[in-house]
N, C-alpha and C. Protein backbone atom coordinates (compact mmCIF):
# COMPACT_ATOMS: atom_id res chain seq x y z
N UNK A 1 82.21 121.97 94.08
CA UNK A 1 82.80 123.00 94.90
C UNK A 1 82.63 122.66 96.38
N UNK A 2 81.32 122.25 96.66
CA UNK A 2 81.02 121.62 97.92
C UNK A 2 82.03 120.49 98.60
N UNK A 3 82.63 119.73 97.23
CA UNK A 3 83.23 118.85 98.37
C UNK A 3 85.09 119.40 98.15
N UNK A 4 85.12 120.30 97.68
CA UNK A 4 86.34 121.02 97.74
C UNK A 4 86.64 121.73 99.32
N UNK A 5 85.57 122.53 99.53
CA UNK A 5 85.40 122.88 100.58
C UNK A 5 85.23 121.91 101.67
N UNK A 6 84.82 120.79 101.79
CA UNK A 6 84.65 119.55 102.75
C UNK A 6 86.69 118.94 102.91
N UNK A 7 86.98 119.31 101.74
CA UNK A 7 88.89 118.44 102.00
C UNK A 7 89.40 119.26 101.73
N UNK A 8 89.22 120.39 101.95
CA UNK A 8 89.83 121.82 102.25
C UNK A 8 91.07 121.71 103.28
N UNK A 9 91.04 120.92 105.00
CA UNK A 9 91.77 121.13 105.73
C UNK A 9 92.51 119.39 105.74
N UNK A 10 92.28 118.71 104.72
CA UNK A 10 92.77 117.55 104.76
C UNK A 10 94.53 118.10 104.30
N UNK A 11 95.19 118.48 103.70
CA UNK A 11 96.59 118.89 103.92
C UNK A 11 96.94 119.47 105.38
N UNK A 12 96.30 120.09 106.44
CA UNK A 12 96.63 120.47 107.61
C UNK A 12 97.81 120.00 107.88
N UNK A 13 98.85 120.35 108.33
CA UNK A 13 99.89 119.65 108.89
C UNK A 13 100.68 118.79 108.49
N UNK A 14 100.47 118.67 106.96
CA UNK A 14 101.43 117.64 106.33
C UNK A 14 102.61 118.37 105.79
N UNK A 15 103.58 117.01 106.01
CA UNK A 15 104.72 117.83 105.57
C UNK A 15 105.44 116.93 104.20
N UNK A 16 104.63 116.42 103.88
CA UNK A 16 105.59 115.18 102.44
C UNK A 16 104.22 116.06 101.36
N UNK A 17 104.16 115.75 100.12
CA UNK A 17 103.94 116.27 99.14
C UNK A 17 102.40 115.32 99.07
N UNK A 18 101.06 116.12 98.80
CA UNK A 18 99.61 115.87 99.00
C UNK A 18 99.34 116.19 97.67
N UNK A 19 99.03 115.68 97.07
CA UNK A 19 97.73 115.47 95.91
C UNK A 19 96.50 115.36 96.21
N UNK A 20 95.46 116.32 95.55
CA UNK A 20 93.72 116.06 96.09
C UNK A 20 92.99 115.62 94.67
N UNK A 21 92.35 114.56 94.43
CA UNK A 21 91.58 114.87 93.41
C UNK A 21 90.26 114.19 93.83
N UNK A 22 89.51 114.21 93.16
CA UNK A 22 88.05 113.95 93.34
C UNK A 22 87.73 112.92 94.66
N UNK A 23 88.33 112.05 93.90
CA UNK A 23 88.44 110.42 93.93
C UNK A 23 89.43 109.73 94.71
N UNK A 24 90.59 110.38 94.45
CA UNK A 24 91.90 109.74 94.89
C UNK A 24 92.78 111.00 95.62
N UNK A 25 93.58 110.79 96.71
CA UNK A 25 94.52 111.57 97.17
C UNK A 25 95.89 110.34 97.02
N UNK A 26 97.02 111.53 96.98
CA UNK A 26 98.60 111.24 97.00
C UNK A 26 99.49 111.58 97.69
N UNK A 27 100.06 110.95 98.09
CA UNK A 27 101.03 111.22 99.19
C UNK A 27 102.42 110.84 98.91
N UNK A 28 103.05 111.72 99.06
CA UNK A 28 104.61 111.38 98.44
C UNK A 28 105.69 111.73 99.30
N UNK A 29 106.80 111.37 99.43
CA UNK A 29 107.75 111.59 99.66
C UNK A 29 108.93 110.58 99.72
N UNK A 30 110.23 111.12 100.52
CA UNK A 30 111.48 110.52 99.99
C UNK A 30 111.85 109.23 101.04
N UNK A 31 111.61 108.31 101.04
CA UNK A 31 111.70 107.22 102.01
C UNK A 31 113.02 106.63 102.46
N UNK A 32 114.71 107.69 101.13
CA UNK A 32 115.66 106.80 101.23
C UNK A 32 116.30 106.86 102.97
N UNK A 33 115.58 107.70 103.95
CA UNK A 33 116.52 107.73 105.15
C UNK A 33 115.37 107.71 106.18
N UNK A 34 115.58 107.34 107.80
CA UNK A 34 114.76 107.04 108.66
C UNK A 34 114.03 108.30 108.98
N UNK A 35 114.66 109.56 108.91
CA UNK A 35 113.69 110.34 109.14
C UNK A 35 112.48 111.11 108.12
N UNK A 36 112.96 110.12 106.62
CA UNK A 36 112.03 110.53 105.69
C UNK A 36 111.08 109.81 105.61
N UNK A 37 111.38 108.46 106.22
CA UNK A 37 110.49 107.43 106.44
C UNK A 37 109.69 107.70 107.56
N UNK A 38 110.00 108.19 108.71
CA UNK A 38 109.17 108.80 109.74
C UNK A 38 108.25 109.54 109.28
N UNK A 39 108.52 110.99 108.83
CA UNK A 39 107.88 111.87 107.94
C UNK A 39 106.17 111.27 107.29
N UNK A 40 106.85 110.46 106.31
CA UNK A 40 105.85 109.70 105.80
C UNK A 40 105.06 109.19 106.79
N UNK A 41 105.29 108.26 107.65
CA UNK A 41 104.26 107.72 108.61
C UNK A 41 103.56 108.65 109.32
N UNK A 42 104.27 109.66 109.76
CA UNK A 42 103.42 110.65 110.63
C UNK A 42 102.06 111.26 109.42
N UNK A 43 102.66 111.33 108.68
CA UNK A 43 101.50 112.33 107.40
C UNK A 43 100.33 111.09 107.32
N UNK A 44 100.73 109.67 106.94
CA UNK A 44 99.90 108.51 107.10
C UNK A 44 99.12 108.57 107.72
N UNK A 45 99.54 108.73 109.33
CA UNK A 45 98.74 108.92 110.23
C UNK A 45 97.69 110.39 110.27
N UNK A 46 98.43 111.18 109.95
CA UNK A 46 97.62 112.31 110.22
C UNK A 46 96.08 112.47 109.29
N UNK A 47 96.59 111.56 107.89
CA UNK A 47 95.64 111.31 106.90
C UNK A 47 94.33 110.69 107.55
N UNK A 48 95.17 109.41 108.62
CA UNK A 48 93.73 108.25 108.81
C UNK A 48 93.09 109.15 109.87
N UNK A 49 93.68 109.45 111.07
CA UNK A 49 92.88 110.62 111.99
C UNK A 49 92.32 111.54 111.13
N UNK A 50 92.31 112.61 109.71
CA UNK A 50 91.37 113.11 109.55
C UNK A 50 89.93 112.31 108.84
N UNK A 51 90.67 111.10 108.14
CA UNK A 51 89.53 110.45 107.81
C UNK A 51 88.22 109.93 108.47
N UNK A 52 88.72 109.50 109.44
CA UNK A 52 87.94 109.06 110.98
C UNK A 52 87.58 110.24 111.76
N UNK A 53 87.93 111.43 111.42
CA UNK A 53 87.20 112.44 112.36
C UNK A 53 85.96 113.08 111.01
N UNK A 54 85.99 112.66 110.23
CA UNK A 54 85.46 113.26 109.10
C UNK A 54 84.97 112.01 108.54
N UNK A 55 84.74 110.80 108.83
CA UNK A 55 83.98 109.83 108.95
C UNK A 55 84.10 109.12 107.15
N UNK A 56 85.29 109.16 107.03
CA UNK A 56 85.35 108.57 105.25
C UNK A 56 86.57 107.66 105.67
N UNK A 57 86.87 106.71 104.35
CA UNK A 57 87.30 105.84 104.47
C UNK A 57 88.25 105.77 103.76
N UNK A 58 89.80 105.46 103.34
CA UNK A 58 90.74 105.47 102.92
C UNK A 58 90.52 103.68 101.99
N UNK A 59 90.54 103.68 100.63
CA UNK A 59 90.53 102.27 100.55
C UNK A 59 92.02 101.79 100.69
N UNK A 60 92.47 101.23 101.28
CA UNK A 60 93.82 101.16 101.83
C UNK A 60 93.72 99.57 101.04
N UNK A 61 93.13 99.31 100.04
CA UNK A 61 93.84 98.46 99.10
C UNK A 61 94.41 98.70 97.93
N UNK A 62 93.82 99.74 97.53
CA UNK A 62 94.17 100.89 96.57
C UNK A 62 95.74 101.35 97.28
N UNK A 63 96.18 101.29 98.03
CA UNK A 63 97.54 102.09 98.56
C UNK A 63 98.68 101.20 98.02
N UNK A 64 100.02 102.63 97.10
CA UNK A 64 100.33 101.63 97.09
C UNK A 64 102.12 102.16 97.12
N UNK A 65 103.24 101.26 96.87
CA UNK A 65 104.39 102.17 96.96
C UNK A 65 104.68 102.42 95.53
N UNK A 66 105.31 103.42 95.47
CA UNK A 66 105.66 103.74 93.92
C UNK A 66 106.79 104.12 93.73
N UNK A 67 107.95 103.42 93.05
CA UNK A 67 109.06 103.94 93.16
C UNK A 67 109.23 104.60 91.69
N UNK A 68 109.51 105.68 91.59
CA UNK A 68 109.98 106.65 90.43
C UNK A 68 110.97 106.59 89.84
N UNK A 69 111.58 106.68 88.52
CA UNK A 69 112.66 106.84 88.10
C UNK A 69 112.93 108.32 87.58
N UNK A 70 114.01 109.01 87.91
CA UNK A 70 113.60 110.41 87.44
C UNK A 70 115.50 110.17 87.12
N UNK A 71 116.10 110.58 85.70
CA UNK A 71 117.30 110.73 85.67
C UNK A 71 118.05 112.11 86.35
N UNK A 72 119.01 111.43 87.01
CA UNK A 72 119.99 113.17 87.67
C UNK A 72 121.48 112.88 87.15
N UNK A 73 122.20 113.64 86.54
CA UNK A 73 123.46 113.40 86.87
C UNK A 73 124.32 113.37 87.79
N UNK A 74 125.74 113.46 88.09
CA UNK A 74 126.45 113.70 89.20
C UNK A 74 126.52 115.01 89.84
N UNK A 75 125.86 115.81 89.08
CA UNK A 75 125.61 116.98 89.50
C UNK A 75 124.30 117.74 90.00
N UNK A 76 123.86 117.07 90.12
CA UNK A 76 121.87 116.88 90.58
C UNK A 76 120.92 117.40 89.12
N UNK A 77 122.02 117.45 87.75
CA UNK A 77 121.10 118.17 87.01
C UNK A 77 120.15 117.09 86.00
N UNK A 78 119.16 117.86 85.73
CA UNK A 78 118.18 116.78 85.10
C UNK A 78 117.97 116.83 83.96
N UNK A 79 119.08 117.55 83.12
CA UNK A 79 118.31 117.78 81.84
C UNK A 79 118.81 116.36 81.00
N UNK A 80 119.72 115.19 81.56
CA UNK A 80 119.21 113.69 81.28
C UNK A 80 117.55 113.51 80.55
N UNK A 81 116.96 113.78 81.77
CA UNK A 81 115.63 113.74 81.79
C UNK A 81 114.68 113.97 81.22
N UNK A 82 115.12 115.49 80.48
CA UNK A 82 114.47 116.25 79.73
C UNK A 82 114.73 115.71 78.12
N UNK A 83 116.11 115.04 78.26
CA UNK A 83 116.28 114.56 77.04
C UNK A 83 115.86 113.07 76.86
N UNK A 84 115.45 112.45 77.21
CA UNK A 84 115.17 111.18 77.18
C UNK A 84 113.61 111.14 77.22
N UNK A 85 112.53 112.32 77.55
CA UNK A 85 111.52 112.23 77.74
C UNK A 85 111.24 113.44 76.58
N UNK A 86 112.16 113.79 75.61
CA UNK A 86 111.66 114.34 74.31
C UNK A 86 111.90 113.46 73.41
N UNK A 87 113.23 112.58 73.80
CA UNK A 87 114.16 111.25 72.61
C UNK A 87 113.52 110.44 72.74
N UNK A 88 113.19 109.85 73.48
CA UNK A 88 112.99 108.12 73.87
C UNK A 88 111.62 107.90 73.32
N UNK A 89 110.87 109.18 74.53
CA UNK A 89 109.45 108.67 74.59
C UNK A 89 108.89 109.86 73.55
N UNK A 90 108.38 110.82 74.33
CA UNK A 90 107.35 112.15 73.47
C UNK A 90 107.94 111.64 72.17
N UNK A 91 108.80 112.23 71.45
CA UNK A 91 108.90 111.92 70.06
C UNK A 91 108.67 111.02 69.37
N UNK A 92 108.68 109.67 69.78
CA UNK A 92 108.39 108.16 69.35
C UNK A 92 107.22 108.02 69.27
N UNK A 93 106.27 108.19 70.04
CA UNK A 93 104.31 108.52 70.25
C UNK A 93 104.80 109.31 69.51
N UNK A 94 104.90 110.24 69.06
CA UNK A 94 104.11 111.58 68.37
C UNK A 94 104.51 110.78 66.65
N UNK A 95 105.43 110.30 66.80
CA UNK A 95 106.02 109.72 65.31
C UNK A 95 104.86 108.54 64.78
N UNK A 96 104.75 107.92 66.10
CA UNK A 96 103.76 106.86 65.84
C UNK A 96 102.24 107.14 65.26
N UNK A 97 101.80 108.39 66.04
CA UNK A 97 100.36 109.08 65.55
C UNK A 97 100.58 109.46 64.24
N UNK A 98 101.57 109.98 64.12
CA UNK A 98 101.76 110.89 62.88
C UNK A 98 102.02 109.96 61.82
N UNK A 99 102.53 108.74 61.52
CA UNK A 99 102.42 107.59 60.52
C UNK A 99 101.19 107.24 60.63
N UNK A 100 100.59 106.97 61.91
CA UNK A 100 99.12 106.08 61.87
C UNK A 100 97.87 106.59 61.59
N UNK A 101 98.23 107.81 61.61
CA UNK A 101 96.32 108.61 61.70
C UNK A 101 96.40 109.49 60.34
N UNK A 102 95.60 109.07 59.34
CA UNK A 102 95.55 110.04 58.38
C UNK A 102 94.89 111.12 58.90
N UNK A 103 93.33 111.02 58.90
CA UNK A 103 92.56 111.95 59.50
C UNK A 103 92.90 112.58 60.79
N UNK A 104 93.61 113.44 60.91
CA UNK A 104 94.13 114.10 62.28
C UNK A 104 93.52 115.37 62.89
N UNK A 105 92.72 115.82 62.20
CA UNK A 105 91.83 116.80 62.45
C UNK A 105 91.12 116.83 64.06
N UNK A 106 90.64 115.97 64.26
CA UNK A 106 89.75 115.78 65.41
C UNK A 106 90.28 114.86 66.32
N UNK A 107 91.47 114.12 65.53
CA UNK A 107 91.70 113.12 66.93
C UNK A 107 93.08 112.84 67.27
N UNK A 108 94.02 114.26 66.83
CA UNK A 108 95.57 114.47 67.25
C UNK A 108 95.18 114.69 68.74
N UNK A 109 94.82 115.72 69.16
CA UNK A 109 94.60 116.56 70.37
C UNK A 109 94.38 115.62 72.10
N UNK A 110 93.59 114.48 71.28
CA UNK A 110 92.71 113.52 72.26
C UNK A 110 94.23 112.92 72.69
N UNK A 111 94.72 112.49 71.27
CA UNK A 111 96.19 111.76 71.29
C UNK A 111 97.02 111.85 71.97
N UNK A 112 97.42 113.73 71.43
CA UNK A 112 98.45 113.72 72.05
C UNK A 112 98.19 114.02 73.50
N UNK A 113 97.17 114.07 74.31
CA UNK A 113 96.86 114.96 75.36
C UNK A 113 97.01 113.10 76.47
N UNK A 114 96.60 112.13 75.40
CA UNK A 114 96.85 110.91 76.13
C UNK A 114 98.16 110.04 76.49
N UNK A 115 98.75 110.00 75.08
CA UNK A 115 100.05 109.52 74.91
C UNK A 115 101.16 110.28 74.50
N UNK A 116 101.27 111.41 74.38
CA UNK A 116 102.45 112.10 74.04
C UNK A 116 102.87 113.18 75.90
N UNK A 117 101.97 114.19 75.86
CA UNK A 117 102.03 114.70 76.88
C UNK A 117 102.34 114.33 78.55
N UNK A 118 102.19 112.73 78.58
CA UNK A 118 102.40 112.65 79.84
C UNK A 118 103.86 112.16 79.95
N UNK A 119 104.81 111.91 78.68
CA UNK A 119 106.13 112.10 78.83
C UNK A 119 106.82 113.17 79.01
N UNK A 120 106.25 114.03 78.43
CA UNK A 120 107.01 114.96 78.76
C UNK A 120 106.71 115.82 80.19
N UNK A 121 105.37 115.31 80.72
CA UNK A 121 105.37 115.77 82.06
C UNK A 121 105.69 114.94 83.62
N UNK A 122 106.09 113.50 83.01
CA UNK A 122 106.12 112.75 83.72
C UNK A 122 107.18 112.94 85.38
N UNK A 123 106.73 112.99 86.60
CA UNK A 123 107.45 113.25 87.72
C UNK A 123 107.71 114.61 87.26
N UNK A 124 106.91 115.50 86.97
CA UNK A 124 107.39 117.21 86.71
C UNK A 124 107.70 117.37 88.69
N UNK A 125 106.99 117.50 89.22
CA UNK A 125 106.81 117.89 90.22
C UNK A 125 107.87 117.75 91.21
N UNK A 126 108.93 116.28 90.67
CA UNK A 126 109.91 116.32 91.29
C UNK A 126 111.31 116.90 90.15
N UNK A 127 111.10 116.96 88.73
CA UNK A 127 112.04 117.43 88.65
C UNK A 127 112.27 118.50 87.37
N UNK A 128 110.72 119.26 87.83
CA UNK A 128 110.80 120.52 87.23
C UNK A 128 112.37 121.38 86.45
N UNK A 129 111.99 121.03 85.44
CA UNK A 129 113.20 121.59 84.11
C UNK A 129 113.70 123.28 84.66
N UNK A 130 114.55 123.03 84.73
CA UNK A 130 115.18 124.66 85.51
C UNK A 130 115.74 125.26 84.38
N UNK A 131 116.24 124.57 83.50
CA UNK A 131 116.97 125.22 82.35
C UNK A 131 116.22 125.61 80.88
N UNK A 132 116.77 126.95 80.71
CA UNK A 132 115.29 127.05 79.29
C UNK A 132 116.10 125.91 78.54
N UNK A 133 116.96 125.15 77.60
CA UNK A 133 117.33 124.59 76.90
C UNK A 133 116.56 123.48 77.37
N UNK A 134 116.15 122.37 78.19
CA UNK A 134 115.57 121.57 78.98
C UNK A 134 113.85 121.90 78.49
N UNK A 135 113.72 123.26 78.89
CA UNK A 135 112.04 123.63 79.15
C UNK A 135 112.05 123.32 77.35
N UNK A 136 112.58 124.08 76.55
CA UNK A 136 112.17 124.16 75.13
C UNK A 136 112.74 122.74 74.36
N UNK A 137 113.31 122.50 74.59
CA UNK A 137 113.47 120.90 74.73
C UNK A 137 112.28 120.19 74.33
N UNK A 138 111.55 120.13 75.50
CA UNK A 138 110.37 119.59 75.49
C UNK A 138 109.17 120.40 74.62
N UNK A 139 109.36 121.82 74.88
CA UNK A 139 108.47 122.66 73.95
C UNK A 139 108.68 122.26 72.48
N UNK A 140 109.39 121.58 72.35
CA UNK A 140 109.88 121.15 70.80
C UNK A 140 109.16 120.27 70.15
N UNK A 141 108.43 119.25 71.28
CA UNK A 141 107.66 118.12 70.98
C UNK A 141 106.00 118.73 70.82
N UNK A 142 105.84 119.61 71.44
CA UNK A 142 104.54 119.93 70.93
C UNK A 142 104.67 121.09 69.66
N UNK A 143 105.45 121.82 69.90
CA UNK A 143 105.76 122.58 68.34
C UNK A 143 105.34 121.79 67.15
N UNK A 144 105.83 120.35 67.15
CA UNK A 144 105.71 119.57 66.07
C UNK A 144 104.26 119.32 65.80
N UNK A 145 103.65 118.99 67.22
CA UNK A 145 102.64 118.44 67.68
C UNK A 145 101.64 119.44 66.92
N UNK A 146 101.53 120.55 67.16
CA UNK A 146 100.86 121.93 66.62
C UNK A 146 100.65 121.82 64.71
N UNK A 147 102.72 121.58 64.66
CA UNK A 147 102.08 121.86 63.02
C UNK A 147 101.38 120.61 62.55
N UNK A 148 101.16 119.38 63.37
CA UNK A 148 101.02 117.91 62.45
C UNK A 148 98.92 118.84 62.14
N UNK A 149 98.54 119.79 62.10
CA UNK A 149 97.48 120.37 62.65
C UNK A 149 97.14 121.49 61.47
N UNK A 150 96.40 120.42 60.49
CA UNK A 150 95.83 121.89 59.29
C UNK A 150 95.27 122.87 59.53
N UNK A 151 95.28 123.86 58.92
CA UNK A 151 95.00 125.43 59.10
C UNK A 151 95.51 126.37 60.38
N UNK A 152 96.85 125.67 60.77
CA UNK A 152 97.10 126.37 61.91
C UNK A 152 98.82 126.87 61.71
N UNK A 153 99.01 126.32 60.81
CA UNK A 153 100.39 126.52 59.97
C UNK A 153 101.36 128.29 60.26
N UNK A 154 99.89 129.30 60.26
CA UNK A 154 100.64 130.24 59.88
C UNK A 154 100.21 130.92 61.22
N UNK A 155 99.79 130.77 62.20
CA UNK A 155 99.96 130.90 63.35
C UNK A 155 101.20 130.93 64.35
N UNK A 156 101.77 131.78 65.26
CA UNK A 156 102.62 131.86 65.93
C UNK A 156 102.85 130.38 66.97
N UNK A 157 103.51 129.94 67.37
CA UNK A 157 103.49 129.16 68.60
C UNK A 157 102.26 129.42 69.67
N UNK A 158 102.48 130.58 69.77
CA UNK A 158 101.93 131.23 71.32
C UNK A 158 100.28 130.85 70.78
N UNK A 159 99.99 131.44 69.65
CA UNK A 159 98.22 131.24 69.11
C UNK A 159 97.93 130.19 69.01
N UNK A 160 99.27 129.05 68.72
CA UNK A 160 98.67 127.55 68.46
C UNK A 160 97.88 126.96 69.78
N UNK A 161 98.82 127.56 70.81
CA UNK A 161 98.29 126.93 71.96
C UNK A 161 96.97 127.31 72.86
N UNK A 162 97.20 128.57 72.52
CA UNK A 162 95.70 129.13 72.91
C UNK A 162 94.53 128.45 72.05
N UNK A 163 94.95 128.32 70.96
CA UNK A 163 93.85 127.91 69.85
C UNK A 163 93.24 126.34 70.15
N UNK A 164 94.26 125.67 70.57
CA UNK A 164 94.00 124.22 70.90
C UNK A 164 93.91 123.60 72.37
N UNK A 165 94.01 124.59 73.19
CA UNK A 165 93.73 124.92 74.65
C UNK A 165 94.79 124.18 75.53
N UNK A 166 96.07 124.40 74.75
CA UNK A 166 97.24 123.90 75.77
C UNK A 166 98.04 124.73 76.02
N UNK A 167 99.05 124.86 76.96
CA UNK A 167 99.75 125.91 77.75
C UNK A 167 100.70 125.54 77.67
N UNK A 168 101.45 126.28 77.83
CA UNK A 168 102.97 126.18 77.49
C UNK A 168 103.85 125.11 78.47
N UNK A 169 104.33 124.64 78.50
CA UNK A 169 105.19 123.46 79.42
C UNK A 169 106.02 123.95 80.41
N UNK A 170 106.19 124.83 79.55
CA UNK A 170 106.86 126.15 81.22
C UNK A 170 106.31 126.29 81.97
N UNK A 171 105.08 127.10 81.18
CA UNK A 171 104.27 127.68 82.39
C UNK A 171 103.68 126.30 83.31
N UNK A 172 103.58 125.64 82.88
CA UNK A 172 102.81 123.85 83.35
C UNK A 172 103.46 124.05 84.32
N UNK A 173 104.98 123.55 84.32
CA UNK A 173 105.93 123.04 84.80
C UNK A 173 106.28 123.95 85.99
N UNK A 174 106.20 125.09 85.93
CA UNK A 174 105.85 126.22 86.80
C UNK A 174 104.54 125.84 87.66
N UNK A 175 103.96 126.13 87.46
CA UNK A 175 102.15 125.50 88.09
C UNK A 175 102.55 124.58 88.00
N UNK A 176 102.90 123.29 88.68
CA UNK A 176 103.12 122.28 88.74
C UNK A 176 104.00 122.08 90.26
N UNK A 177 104.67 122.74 89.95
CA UNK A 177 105.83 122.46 90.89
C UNK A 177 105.31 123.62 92.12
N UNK A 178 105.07 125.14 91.59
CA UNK A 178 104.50 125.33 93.17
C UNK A 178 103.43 125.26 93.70
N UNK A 179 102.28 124.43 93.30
CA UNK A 179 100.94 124.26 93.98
C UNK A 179 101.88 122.60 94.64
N UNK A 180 100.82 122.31 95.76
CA UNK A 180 100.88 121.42 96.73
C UNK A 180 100.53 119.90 95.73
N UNK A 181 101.45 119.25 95.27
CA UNK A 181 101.32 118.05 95.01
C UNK A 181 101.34 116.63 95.66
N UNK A 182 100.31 115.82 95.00
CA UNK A 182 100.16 114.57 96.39
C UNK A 182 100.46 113.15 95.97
N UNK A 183 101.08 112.51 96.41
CA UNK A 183 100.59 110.63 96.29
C UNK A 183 100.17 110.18 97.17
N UNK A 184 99.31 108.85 97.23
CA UNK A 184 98.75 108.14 98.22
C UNK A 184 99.77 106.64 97.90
């Protein structure tokens, strides 16, 4: 909590998208035009001045560029996205656990929380599912995910997730998109 409160005012004044975690901060934004590229440098900067007034060190070998792929159509819509990250990927992992692991009792959850889930959340932050067909889409992949899960069969959706301590992808995807997200 202590050092929450210590990088408390490290977002001050930024204007591109900040991630905080323990260990690592993120800083993001859109580099395709000069003044998004400005943007970025100014936040850069504003990062190393608080580091140096606050006497920590940025490992600036660790920095790095990251270019994203996020599908849009011609119409800025993303549910491309939503479908290719329930088709392609989430479903293919979840197919794969589900042939490979007899014993699934104790070690779906670890699974899917490693390799299934981060497809379907992958770049949420930039392209948060607006459409319920999109959101449940993806809710579709853990539905499955739930029943591959003995004694939980006759449980509602809503209890599965409480029961196994995951939240709905909406609501994620919601919390996701309006708290302050970061890349470095």
């Amino acid at each position: 909590m202590l050092f929450n409160v210590f990088i408390s005012d490290l977002d001050d004044g930024i204007k591109c998208t900040l991630m905080k975690f323990t260990d690592d901060t993120k800083l993001s934004g859109e580099v395709d035009t000069s003044e998004g590229r400005a943007t970025l440098q100014e936040d850069l900067d504003r990062l190393e001045e608080w580091a140096n007034k606050n006497l920590l060190k940025f490992n600036k070998d660790n920095c790095k560029v990251l270019h994203l792929g996020v599908l849009v159509d011609s119409k800025l819509n993303m549910s491309e996205q939503c479908a290719t990250a329930e088709k392609k990927k989430a479903n293919r992992m979840l197919g794969c656990i589900n042939k490979g692991i007899t014993s699934r009792d104790k070690v779906i959850i670890p699974l899917y929380s490693a390799l299934v889930r981060p497809h379907l959340q992958y770049c949420v932050q930039f392209w948060s599912p607006l459409y319920k067909k999109d959101v449940d889409r993806l809710e579709r992949v853990q539905r499955k995910t739930t029943r591959m899960l003995k004694g939980l069969g006759s449980l509602p959706y809503e209890e599965w997730l409480r029961e196994l301590f995951f939240s709905a992808l909406r609501k994620e995807s919601l919390r996701e998109t309006s708290s302050p997200c970061s890349s470095t």
